[in-house]
N, C-alpha and C. Protein backbone atom coordinates (compact mmCIF):
# COMPACT_ATOMS: atom_id res chain seq x y z
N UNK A 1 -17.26 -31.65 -65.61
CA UNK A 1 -18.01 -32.64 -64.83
C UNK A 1 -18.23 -33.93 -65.64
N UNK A 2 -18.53 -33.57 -66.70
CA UNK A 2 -18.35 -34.80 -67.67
C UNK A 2 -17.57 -35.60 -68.31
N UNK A 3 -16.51 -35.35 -68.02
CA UNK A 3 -14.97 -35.86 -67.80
C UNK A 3 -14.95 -36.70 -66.35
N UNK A 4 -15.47 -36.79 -65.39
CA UNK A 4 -15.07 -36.74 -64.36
C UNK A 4 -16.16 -37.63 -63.76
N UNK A 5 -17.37 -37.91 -64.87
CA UNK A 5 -18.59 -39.03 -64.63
C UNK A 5 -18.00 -40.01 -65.80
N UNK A 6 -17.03 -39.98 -67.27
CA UNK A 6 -16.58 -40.63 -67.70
C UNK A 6 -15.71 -41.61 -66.85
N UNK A 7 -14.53 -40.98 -66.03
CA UNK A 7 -13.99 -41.48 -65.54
C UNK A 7 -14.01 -42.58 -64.21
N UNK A 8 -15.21 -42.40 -63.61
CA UNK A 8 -15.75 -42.77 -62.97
C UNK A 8 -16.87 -44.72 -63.38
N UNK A 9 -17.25 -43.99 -64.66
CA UNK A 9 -17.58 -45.18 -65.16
C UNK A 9 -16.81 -46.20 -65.88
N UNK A 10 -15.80 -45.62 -65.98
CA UNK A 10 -14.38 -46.52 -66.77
C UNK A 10 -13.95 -47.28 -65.81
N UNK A 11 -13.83 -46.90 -64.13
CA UNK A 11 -13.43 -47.44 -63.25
C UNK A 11 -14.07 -48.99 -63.34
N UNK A 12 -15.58 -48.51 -62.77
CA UNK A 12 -16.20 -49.85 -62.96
C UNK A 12 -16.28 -50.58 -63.96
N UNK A 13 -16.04 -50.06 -65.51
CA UNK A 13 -15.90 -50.54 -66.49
C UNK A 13 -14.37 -51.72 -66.12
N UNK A 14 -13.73 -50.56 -66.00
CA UNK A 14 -12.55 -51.47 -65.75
C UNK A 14 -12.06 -52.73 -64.76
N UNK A 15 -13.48 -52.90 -63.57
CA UNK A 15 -13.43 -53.59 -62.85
C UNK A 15 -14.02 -55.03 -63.27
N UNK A 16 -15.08 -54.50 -63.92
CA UNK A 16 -16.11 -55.86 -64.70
C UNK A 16 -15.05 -56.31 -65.74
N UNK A 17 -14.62 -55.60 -66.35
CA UNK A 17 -13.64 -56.03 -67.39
C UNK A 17 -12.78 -56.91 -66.86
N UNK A 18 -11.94 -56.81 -66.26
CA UNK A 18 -10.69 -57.00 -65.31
C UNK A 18 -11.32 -58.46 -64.66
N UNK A 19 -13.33 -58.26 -64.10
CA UNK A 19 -13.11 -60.12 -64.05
C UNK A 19 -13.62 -60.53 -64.91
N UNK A 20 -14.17 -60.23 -65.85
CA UNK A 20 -14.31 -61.10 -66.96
C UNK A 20 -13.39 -61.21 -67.59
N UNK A 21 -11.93 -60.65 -68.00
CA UNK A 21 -11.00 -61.43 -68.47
C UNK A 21 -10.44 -62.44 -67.24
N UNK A 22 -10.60 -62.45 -66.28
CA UNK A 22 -10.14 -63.40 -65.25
C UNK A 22 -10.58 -64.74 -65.69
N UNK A 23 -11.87 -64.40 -65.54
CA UNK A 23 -12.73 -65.59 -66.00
C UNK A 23 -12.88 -66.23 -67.09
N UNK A 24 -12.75 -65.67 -68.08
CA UNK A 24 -12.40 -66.32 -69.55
C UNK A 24 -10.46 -67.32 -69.38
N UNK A 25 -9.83 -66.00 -69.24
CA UNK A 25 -8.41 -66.38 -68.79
C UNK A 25 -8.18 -67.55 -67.57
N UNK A 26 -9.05 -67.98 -67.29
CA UNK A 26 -8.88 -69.05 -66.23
C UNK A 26 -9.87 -70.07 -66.71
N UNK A 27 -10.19 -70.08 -67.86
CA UNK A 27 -10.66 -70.87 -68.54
C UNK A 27 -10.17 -72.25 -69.49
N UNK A 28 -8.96 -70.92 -69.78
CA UNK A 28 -7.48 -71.76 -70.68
C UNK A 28 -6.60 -72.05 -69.95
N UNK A 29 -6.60 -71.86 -68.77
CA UNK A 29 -5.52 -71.84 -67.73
C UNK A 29 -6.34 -73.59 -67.14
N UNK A 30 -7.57 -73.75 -67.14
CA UNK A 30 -8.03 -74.63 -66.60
C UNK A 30 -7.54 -75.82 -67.47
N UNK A 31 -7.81 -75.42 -68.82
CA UNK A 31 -7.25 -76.62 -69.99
C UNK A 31 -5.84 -76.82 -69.70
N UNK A 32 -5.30 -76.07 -69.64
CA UNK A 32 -3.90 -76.61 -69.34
C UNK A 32 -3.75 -77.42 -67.95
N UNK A 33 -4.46 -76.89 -67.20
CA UNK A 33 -4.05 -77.48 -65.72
C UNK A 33 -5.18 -77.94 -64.52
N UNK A 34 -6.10 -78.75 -65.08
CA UNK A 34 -7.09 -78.79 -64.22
C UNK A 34 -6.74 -78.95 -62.58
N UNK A 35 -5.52 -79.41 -62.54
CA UNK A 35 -4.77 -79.85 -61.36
C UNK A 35 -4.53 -78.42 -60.24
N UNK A 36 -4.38 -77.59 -61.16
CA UNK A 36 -3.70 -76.35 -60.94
C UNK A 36 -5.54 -75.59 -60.01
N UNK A 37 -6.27 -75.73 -60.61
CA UNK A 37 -7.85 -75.83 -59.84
C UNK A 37 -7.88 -76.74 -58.75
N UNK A 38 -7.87 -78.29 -58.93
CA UNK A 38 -8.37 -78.45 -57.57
C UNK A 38 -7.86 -79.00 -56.86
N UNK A 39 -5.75 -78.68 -56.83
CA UNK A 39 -5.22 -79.12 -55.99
C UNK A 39 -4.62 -77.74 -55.61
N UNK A 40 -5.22 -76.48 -56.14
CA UNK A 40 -4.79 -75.29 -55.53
C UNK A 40 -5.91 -74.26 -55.28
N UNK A 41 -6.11 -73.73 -56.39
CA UNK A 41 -6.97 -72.37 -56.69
C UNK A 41 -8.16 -72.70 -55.60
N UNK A 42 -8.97 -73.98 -56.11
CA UNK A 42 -10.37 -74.46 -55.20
C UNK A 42 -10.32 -74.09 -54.02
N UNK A 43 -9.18 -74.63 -53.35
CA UNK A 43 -9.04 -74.55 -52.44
C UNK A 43 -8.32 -73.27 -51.28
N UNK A 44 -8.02 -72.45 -52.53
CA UNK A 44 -7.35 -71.20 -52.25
C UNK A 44 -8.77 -70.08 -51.84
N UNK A 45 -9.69 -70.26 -52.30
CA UNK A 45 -10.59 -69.81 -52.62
C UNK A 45 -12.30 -70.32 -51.99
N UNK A 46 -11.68 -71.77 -51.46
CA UNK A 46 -12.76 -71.48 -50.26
C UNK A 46 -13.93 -72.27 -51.24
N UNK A 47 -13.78 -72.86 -52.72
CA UNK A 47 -14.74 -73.35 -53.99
C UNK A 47 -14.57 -74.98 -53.94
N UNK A 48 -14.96 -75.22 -53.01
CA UNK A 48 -15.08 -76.76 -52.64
C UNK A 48 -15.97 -77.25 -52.98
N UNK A 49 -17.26 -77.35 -53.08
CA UNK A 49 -18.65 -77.70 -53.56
C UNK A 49 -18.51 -78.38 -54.91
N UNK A 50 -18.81 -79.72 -55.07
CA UNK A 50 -18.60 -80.31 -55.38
C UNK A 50 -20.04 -80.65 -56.92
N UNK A 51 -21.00 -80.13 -55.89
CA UNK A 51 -21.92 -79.66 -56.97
C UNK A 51 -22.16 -78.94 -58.18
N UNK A 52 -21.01 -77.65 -58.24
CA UNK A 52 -20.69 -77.09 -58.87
C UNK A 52 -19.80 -77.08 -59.61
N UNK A 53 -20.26 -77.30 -60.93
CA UNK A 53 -19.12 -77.92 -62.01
C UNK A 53 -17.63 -76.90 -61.94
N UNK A 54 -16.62 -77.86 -62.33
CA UNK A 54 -14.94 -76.89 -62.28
C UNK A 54 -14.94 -76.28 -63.18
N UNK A 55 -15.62 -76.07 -64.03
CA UNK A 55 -15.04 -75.20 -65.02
C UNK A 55 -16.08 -73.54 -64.61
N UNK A 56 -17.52 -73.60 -63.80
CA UNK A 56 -17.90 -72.83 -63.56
C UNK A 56 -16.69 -72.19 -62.34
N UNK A 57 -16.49 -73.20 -61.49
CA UNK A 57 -15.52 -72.95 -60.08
C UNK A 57 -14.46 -72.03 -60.77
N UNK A 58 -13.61 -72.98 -61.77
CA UNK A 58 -12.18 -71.89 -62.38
C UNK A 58 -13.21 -70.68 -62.58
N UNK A 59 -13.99 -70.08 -62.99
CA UNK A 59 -14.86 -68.80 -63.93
C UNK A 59 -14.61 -68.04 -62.77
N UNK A 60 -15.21 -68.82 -61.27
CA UNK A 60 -15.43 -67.39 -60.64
C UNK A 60 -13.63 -67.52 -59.84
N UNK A 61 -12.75 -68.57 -59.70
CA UNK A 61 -11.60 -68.24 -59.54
C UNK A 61 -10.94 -66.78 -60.14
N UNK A 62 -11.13 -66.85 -61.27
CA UNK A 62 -10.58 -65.78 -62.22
C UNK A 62 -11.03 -64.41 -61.97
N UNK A 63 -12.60 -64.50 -61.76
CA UNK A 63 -13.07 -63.67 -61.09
C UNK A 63 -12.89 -62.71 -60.08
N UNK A 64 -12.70 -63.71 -59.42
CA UNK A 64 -12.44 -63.08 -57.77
C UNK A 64 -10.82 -62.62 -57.95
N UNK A 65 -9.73 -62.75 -58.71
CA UNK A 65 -9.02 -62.96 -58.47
C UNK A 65 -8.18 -61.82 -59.23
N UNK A 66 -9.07 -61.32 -60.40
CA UNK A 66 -8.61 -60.76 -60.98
C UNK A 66 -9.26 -58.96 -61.09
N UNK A 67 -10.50 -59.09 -60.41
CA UNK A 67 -11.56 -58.00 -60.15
C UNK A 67 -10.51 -56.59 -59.57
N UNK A 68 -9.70 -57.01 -58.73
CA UNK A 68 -9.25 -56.15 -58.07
C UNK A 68 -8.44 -55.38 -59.09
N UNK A 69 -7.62 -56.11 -59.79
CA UNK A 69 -6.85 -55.85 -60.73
C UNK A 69 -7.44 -54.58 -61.45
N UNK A 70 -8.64 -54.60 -61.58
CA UNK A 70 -9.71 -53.47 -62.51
C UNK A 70 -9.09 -52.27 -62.20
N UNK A 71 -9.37 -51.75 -60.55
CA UNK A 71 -9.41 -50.80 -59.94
C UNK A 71 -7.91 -49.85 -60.15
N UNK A 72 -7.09 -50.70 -59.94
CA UNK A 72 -5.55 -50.21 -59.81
C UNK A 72 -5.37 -49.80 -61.55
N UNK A 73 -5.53 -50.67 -62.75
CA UNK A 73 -5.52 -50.72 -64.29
C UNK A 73 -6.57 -48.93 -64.13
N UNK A 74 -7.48 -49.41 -63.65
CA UNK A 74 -8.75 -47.99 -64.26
C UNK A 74 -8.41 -47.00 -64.02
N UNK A 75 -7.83 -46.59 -62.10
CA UNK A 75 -7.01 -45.66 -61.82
C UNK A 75 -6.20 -45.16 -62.45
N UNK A 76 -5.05 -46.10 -62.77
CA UNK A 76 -3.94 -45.25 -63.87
C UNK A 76 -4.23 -45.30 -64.89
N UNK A 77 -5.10 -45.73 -65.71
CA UNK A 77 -4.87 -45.12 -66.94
C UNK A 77 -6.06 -44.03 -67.12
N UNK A 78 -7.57 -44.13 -66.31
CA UNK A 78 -8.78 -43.27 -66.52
C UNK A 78 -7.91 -42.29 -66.63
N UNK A 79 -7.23 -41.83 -65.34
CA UNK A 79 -6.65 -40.78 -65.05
C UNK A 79 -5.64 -39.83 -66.21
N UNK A 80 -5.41 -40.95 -67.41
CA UNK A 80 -4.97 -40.66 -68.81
C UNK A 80 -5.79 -39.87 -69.48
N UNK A 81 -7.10 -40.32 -69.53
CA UNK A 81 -7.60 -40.22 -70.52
C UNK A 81 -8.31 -38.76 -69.73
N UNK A 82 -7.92 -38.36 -69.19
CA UNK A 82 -8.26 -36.57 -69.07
C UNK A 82 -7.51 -35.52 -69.82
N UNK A 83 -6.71 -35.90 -70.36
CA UNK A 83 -5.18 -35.04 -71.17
C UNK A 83 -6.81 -34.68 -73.01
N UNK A 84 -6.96 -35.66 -72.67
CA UNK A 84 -8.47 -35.26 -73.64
C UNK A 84 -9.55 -34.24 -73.72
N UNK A 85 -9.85 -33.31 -75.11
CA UNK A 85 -10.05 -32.11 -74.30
C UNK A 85 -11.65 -31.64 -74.40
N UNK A 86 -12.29 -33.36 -74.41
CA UNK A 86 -13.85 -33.39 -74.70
C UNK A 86 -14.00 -34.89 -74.05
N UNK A 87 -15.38 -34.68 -73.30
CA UNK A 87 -15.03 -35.87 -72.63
C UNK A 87 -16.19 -37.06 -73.63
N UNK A 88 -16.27 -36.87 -74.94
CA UNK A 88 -16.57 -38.01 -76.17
C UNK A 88 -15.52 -38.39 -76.01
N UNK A 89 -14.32 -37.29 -76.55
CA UNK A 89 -13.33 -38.20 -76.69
C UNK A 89 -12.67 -38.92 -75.95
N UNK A 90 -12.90 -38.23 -74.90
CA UNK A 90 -11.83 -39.25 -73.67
C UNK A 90 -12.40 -40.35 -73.51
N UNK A 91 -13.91 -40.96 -73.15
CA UNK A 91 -14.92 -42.03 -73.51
C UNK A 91 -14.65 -42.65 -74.32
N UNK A 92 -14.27 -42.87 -75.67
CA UNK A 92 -13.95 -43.51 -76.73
C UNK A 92 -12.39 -44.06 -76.38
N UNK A 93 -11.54 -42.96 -75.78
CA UNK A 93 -9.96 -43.46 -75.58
C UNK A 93 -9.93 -44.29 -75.09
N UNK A 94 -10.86 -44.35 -73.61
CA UNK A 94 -10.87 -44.83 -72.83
C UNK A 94 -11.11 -46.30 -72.77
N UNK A 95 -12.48 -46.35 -73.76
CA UNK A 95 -12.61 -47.97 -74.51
C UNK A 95 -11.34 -48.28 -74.90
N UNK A 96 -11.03 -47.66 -76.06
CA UNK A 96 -10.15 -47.98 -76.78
C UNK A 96 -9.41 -48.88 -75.58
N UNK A 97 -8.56 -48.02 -75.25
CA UNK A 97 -7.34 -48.58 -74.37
C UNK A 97 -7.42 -49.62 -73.21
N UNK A 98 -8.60 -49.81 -72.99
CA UNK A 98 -9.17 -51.26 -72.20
C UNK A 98 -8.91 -52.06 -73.28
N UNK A 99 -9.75 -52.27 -74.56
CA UNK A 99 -9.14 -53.08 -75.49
C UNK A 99 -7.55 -53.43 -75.26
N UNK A 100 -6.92 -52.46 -75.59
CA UNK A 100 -5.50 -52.68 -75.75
C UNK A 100 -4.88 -53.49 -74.42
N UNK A 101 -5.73 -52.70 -73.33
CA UNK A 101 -4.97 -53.54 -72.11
C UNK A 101 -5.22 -54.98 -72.49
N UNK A 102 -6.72 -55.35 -72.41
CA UNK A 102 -6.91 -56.57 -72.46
C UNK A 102 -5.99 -57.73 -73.90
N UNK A 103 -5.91 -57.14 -74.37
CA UNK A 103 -5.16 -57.67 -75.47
C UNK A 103 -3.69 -58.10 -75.41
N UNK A 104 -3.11 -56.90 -74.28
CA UNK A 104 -1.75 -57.34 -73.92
C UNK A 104 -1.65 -57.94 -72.91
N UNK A 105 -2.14 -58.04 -72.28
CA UNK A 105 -2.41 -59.23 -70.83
C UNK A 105 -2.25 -60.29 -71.86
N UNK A 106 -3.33 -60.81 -72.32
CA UNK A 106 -4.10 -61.88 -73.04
C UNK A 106 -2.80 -62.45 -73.82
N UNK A 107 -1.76 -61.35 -74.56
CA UNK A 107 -0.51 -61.92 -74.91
C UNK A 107 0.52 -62.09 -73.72
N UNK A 108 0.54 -61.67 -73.09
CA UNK A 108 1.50 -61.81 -72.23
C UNK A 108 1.48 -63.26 -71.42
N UNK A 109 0.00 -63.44 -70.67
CA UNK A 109 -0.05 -64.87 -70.52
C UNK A 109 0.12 -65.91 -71.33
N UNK A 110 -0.33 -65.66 -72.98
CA UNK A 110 0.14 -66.63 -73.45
C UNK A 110 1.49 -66.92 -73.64
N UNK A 111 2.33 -65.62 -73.69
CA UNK A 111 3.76 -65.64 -73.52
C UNK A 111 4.20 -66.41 -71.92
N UNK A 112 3.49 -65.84 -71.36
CA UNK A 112 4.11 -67.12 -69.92
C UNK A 112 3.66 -68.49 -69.69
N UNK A 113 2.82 -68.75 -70.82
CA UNK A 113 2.51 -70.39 -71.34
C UNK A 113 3.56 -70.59 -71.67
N UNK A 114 3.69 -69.53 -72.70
CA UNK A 114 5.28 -70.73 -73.92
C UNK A 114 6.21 -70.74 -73.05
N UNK A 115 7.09 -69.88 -72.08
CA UNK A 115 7.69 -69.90 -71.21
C UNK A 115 8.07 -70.96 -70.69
N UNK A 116 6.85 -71.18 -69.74
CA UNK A 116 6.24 -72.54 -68.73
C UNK A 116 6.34 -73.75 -69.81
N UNK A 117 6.29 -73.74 -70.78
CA UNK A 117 6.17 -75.32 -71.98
C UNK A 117 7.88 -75.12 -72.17
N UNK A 118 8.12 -74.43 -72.51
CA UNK A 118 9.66 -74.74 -73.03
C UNK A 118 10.78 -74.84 -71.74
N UNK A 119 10.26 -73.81 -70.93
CA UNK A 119 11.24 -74.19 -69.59
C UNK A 119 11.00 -75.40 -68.53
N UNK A 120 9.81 -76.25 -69.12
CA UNK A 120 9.73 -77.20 -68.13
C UNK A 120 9.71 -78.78 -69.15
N UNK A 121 10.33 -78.56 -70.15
CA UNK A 121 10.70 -79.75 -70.87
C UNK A 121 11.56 -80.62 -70.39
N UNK A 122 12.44 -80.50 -69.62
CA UNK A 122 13.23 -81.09 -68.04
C UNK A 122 12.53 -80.78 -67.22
N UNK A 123 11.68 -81.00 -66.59
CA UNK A 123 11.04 -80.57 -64.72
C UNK A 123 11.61 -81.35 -64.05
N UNK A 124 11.88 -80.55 -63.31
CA UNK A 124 12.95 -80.75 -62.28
C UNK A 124 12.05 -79.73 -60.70
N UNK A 125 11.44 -80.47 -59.96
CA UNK A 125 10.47 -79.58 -58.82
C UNK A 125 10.41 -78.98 -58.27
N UNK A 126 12.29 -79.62 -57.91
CA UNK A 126 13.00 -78.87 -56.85
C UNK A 126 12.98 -77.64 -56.85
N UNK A 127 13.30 -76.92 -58.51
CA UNK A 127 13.63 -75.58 -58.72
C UNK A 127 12.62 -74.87 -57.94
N UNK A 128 11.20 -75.30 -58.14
CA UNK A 128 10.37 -74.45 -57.74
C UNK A 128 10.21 -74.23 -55.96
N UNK A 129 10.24 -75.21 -55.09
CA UNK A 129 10.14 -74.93 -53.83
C UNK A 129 10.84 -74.35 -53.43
N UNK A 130 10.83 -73.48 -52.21
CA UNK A 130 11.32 -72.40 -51.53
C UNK A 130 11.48 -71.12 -52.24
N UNK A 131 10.85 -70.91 -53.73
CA UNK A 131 10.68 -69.47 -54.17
C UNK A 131 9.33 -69.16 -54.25
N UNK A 132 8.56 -69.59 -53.90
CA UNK A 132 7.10 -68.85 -53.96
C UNK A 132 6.09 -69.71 -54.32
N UNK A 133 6.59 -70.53 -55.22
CA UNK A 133 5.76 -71.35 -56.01
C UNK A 133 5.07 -72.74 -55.16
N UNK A 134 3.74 -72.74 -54.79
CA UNK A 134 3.02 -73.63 -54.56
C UNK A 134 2.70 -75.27 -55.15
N UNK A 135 3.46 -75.96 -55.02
CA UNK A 135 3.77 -77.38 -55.60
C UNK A 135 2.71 -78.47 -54.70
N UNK A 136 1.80 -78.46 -54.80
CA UNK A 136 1.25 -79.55 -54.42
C UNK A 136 1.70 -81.36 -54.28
N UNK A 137 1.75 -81.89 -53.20
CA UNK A 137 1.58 -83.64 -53.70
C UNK A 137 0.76 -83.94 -54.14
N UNK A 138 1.66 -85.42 -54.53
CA UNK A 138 0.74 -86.19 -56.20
C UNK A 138 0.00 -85.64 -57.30
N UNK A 139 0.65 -84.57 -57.49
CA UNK A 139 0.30 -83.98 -59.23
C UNK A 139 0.65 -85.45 -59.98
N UNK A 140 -0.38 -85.08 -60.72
CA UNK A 140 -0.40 -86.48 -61.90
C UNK A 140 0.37 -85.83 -62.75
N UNK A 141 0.21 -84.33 -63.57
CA UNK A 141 0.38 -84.02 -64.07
C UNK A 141 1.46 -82.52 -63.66
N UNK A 142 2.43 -82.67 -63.17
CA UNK A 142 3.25 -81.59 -62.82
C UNK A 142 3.71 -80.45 -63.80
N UNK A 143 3.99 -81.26 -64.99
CA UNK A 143 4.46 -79.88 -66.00
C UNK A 143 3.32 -79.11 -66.48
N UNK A 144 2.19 -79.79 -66.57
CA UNK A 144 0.79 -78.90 -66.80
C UNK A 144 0.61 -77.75 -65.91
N UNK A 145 0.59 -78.29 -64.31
CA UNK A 145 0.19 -77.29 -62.90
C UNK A 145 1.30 -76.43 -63.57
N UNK A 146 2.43 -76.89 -63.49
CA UNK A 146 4.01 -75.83 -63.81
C UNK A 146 3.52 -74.85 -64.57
N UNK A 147 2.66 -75.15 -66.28
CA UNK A 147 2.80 -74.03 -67.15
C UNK A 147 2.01 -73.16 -66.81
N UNK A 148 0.47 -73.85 -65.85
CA UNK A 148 -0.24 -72.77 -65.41
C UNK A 148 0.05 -71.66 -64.84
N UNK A 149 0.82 -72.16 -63.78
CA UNK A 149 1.09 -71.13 -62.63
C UNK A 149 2.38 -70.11 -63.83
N UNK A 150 3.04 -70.58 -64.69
CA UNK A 150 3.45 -69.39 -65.47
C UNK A 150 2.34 -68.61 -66.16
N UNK A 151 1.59 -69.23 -66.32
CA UNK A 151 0.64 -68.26 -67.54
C UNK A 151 -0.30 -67.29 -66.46
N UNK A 152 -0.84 -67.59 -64.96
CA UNK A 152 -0.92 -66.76 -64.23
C UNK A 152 0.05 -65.79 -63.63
N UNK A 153 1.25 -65.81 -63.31
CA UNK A 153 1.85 -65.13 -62.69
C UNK A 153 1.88 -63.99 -64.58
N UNK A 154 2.31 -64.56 -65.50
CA UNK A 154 2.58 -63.49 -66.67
C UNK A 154 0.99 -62.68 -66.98
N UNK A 155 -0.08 -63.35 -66.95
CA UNK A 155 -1.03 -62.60 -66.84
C UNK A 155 -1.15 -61.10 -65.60
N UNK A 156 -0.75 -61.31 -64.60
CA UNK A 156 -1.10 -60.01 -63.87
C UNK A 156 0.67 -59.42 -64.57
N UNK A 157 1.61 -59.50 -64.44
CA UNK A 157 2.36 -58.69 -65.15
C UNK A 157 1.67 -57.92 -66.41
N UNK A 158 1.37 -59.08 -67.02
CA UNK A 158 0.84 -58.22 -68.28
C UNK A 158 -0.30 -57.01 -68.15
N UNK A 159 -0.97 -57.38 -67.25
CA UNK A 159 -1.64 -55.59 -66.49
C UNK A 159 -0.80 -55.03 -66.30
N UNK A 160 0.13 -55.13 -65.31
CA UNK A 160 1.27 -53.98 -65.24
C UNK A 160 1.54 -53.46 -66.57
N UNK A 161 2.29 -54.26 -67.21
CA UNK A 161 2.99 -53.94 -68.39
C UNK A 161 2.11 -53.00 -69.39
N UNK A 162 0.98 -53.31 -69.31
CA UNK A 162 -0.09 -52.74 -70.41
C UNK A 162 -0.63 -51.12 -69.80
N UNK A 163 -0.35 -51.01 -68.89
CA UNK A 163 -0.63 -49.12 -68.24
C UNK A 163 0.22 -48.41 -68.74
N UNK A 164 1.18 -48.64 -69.04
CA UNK A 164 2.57 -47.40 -69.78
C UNK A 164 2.19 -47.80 -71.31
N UNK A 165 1.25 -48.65 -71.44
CA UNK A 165 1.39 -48.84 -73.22
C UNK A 165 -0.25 -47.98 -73.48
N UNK A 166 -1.08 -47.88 -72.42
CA UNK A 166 -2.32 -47.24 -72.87
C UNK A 166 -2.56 -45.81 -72.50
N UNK A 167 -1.01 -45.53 -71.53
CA UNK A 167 -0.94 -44.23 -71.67
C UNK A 167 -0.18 -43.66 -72.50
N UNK A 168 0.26 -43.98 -73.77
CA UNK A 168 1.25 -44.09 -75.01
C UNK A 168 -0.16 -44.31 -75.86
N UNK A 169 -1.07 -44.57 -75.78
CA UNK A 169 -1.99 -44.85 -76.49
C UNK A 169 -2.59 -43.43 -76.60
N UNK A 170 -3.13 -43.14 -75.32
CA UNK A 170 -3.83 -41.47 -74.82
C UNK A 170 -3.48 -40.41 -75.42
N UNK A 171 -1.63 -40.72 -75.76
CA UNK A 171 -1.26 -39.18 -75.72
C UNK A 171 -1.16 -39.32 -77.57
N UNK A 172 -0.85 -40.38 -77.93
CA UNK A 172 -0.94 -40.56 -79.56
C UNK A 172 -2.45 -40.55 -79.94
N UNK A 173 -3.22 -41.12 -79.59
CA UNK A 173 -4.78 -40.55 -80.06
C UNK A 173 -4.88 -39.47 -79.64
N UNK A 174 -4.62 -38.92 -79.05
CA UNK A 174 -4.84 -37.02 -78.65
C UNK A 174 -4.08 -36.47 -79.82
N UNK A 175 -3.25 -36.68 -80.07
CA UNK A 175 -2.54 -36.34 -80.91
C UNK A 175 -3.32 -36.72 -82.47
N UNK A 176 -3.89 -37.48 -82.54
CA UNK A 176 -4.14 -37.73 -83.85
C UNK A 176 -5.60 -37.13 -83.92
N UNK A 177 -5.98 -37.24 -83.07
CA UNK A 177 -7.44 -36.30 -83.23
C UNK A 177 -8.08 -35.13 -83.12
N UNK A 178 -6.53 -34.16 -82.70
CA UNK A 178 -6.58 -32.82 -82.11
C UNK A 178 -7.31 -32.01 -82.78
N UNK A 179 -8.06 -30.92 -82.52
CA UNK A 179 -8.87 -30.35 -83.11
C UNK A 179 -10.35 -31.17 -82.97
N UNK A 180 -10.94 -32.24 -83.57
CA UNK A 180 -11.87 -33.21 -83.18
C UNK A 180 -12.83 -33.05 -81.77
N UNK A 181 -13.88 -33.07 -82.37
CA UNK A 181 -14.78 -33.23 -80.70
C UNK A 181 -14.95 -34.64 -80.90
């Protein structure tokens, strides 16, 4: 049962987590691209109020945007951290490996910064319309919006990417602590 109230709180752990890296992560995403806020996201999002400073607006962008993300991350990997055969330890894995997620996201977007900076040293706009990518008129600043929207799209990959690395995490700390309560 106590395995099973761990897991449960990792969820939500993993949900608060999941927007507070949104929100930090759309913080740097804002430095790069304020454009990318309020000739998109703001408005994606319904954060028009004008009263309310943009850099609070990007916070809860990230927020909202990334919260969900928690649920699907907590699912697959909580569900790891049962191969654990005390539920201290699975609690501790379980941190653990939120760390790790968050850490590889956190690289991964910055990897779809450098991406977005080196592949848009020619911008060229065209490339982007008709594949997905949201191009606003009169960007002042187009290669900025450009690197953003890479460093978001590589940020939720990098959740993906980081569930097969924290369940590689689970089964090697099980392994290293066997015997251990």
């Amino acid at each position: 049962m106590q395995k099973v109230l761990a897991f449960i709180a990792f969820l939500f752990l993993s949900v608060l987590a999941a927007g507070i890296f949104g929100a930090l992560h759309d913080q740097i995403s804002y430095t790069v691209s304020s454009e990318y806020f309020t000739k998109f996201k703001f408005p994606q999002f319904n954060l028009l109020d004008a009263d309310i400073p943009e850099r609070v607006r990007a916070a809860q962008v990230g927020f909202f945007a990334s919260w969900s993300m928690g649920i699907t991350v907590g699912l697959l990997t909580g569900v790891a951290g049962f191969i654990h055969p005390h539920a201290a330890q699975m609690r501790k894995a379980l941190l653990l490996s939120l760390a790790l997620m968050a850490g590889i996201t956190l690289l991964c977007a910055l990897a779809g910064l450098a991406v977005g900076f080196f592949s848009t040293t020619v911008l060229d706009l065209s490339r982007y319309t008709g594949t997905g990518w949201f191009i606003p008129e009169g960007l002042e600043q187009p290669r900025r919006f450009v690197c953003a929207g890479y460093m978001h799209n590589a940020a939720y990959l990098g959740g993906v990417v980081a569930v097969p690395f924290a369940w590689m995490f689970h089964f090697r700390y099980r392994s290293r602590t066997e015997g251990r309560i």
